[in-house]
C-alpha atoms as a PDB file:
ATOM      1  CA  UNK A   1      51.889   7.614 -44.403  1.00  0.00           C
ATOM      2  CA  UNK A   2      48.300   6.990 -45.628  1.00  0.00           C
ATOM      3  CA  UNK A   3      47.298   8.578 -48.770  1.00  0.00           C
ATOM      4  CA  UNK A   4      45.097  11.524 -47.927  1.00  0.00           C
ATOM      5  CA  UNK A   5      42.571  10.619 -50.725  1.00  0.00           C
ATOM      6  CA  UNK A   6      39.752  13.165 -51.869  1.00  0.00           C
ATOM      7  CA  UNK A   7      36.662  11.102 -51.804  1.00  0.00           C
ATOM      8  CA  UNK A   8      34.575  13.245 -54.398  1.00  0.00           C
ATOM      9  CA  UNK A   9      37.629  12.826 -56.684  1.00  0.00           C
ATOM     10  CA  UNK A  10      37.920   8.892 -57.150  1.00  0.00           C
ATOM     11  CA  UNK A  11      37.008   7.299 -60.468  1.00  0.00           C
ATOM     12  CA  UNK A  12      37.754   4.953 -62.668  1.00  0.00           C
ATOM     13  CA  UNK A  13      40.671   5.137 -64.823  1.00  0.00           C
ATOM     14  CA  UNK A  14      39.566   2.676 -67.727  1.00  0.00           C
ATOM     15  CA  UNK A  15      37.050   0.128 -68.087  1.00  0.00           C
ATOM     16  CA  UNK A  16      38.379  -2.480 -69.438  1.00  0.00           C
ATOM     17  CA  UNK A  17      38.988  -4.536 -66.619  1.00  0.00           C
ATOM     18  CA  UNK A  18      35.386  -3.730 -65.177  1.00  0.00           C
ATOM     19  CA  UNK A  19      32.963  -2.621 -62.533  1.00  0.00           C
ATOM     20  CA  UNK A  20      31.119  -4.358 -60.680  1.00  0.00           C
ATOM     21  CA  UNK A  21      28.317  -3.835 -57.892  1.00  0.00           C
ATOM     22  CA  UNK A  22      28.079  -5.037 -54.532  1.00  0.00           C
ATOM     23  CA  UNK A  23      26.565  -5.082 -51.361  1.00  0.00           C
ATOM     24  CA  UNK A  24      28.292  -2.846 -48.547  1.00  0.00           C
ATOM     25  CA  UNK A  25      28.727  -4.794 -45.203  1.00  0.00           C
ATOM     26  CA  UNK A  26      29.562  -1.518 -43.045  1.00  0.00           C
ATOM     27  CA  UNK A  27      29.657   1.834 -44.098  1.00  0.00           C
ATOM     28  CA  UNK A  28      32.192   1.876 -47.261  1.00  0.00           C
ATOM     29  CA  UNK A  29      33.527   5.644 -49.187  1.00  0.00           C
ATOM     30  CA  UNK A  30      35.280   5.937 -52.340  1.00  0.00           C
ATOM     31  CA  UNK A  31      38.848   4.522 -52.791  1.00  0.00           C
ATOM     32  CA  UNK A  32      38.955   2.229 -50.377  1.00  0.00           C
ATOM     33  CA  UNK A  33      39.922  -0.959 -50.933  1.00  0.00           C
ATOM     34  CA  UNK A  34      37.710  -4.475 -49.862  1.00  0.00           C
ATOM     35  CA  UNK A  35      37.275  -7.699 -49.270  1.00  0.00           C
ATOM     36  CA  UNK A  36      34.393 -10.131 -49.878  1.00  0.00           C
ATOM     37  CA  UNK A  37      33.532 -12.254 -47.062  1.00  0.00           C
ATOM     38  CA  UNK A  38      30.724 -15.016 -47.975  1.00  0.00           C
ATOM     39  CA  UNK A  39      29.981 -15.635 -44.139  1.00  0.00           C
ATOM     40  CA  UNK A  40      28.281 -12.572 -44.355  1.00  0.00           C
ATOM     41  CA  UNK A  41      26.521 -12.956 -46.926  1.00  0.00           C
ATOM     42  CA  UNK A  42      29.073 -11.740 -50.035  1.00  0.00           C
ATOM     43  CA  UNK A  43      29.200  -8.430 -48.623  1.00  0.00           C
ATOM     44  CA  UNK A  44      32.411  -5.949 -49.121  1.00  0.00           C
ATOM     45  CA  UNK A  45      34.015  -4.765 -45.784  1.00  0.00           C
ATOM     46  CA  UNK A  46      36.816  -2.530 -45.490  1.00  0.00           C
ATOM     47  CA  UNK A  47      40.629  -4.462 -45.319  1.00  0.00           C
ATOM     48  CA  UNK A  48      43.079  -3.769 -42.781  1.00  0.00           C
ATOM     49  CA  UNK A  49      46.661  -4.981 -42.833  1.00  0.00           C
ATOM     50  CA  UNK A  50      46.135  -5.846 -39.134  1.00  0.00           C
ATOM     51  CA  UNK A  51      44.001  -8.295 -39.263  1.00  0.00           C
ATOM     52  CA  UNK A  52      44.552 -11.676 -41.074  1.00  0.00           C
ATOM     53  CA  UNK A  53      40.780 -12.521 -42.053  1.00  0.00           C
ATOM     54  CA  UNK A  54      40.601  -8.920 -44.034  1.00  0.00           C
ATOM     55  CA  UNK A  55      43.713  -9.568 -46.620  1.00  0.00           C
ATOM     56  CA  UNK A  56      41.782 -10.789 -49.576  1.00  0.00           C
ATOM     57  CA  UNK A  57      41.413  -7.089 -51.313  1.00  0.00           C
ATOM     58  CA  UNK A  58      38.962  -7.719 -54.015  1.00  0.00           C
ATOM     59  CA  UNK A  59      37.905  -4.449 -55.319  1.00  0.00           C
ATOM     60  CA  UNK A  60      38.399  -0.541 -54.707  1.00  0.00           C
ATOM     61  CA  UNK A  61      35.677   1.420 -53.621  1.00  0.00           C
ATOM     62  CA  UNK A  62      34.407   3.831 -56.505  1.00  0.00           C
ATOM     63  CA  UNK A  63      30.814   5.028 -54.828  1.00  0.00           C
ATOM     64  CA  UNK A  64      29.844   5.343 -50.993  1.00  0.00           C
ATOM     65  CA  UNK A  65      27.951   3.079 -49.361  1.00  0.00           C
ATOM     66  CA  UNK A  66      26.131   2.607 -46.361  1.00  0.00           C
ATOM     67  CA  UNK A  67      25.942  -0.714 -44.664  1.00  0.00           C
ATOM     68  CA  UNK A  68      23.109  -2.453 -46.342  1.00  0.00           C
ATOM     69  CA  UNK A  69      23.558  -0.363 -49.080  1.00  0.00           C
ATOM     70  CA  UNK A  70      25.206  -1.344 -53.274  1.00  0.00           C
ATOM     71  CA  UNK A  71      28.309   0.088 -53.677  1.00  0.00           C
ATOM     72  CA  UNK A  72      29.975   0.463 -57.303  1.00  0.00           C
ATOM     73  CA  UNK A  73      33.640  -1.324 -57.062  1.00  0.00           C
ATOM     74  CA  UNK A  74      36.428  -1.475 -59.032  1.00  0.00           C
ATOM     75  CA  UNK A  75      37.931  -4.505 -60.127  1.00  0.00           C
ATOM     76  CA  UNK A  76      41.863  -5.975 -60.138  1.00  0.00           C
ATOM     77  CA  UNK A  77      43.306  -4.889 -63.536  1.00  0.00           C
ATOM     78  CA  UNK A  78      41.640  -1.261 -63.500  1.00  0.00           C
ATOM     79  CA  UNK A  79      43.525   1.750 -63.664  1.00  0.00           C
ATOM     80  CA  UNK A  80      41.549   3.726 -60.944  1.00  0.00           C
ATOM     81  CA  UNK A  81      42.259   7.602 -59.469  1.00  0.00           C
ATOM     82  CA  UNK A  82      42.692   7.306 -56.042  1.00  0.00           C
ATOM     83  CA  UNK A  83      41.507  10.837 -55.625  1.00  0.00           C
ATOM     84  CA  UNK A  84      44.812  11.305 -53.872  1.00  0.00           C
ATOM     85  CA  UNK A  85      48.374  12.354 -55.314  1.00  0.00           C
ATOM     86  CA  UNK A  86      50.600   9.099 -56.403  1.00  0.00           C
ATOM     87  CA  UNK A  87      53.909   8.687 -57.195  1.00  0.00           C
ATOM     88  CA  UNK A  88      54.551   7.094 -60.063  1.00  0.00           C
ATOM     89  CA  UNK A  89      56.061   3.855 -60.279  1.00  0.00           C
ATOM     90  CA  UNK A  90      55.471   3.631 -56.795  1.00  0.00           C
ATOM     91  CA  UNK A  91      53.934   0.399 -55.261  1.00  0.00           C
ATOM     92  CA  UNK A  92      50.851   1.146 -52.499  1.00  0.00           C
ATOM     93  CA  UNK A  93      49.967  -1.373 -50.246  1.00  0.00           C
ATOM     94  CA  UNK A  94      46.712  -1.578 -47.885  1.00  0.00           C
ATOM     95  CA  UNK A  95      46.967   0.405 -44.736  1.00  0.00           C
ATOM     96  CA  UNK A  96      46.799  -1.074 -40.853  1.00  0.00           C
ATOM     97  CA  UNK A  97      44.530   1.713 -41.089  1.00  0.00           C
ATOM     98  CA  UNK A  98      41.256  -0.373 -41.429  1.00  0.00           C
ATOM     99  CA  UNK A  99      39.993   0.557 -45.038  1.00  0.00           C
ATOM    100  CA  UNK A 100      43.207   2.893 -45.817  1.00  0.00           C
ATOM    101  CA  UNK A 101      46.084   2.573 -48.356  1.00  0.00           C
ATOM    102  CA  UNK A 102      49.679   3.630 -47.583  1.00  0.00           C
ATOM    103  CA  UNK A 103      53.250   3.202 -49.093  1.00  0.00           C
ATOM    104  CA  UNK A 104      55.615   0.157 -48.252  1.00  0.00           C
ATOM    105  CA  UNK A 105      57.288   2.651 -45.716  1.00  0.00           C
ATOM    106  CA  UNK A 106      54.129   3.096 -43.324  1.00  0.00           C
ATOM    107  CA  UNK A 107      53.909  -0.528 -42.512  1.00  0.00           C
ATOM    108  CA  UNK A 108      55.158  -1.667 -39.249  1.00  0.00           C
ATOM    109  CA  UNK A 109      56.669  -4.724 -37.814  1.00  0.00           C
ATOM    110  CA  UNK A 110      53.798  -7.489 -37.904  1.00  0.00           C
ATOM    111  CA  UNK A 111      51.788  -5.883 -40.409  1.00  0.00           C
ATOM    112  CA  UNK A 112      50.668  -7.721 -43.179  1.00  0.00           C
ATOM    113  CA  UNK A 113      51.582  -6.976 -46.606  1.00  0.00           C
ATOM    114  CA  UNK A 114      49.111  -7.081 -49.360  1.00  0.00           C
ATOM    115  CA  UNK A 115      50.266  -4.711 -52.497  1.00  0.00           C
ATOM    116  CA  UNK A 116      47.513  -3.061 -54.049  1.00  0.00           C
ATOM    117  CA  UNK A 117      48.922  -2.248 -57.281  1.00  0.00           C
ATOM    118  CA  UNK A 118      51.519   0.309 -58.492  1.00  0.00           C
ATOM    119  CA  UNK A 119      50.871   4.351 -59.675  1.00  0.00           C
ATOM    120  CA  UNK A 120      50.701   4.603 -63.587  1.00  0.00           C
ATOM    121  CA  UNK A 121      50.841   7.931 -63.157  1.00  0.00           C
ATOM    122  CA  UNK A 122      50.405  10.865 -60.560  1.00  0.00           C
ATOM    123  CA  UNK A 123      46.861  10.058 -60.740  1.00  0.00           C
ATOM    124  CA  UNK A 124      46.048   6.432 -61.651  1.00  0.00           C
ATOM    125  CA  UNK A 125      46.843   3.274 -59.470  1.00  0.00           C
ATOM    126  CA  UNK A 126      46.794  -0.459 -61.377  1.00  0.00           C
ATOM    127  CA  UNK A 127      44.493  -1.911 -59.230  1.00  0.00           C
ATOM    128  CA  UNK A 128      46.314  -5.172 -59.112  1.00  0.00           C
ATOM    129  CA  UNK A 129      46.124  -6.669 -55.688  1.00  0.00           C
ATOM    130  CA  UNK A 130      48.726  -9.283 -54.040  1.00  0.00           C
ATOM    131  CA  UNK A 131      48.650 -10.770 -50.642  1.00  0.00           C
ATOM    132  CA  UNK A 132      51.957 -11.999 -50.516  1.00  0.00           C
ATOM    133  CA  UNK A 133      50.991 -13.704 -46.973  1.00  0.00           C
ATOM    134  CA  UNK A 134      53.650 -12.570 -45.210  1.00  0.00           C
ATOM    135  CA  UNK A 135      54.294  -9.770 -42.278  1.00  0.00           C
ATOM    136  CA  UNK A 136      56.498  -7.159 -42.547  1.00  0.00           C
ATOM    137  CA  UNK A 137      59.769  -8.167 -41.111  1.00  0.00           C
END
């Protein structure tokens, strides 16, 4: 199942591992997690586990965006709140729900899987993102 994330309620867990800001190729809201693709420019689209040119997760989404528009992102190594409720220890994945993120157990035959990072807590995911290049068996 997709985490049913609370927009409003996404932030960043720490800084230490940094923010940075980009440029929004389509219409982008908080928490979900992107890829940069340089053919358009170096702007952040949303991923989907469907589709093999949107793996590369660079960053979670920590303002909204409209296309055109800067977007504040979240980079690999952050501990970010998902705005959603986590369990810990628990690894999340991106979704084949373009832009979504979902546990190993919503992925279906074919699907991609690219782990996103693991819950700290109830509360805070380490963003630390993984395409392991293969499809879910």
């Amino acid at each position: 199942m997709d985490l049913s994330q609370t927009a409003a309620n996404v932030g960043i867990g720490n800084l230490a591992a940094g923010i940075r800001g980009g440029t929004a190729g389509e219409a982008l809201t908080q928490g979900q997690p992107v890829y940069r693709d340089f053919e358009q420019g170096g702007k952040w689209f949303q991923g989907d586990a469907d589709d093999a040119d949107k793996l590369e997760i660079g960053a979670l989404v920590l303002t909204p965006a409209a296309t055109d528009g800067f977007a504040a992102l979240a980079l690999p190594g952050s501990y970010v709140n998902l705005g959603a409720t986590l369990v810990a220890g628990t690894e999340y994945y991106l979704s084949p729900t373009k832009g979504a993120i979902c546990d190993f157990g919503t992925l279906g035959t074919g699907d991609y899987v690219v782990k996103l990072g693991a819950a700290y807590s109830t509360s805070l995911l380490l963003f630390d993102p993984v395409n392991l290049g293969v499809k879910k068996a």
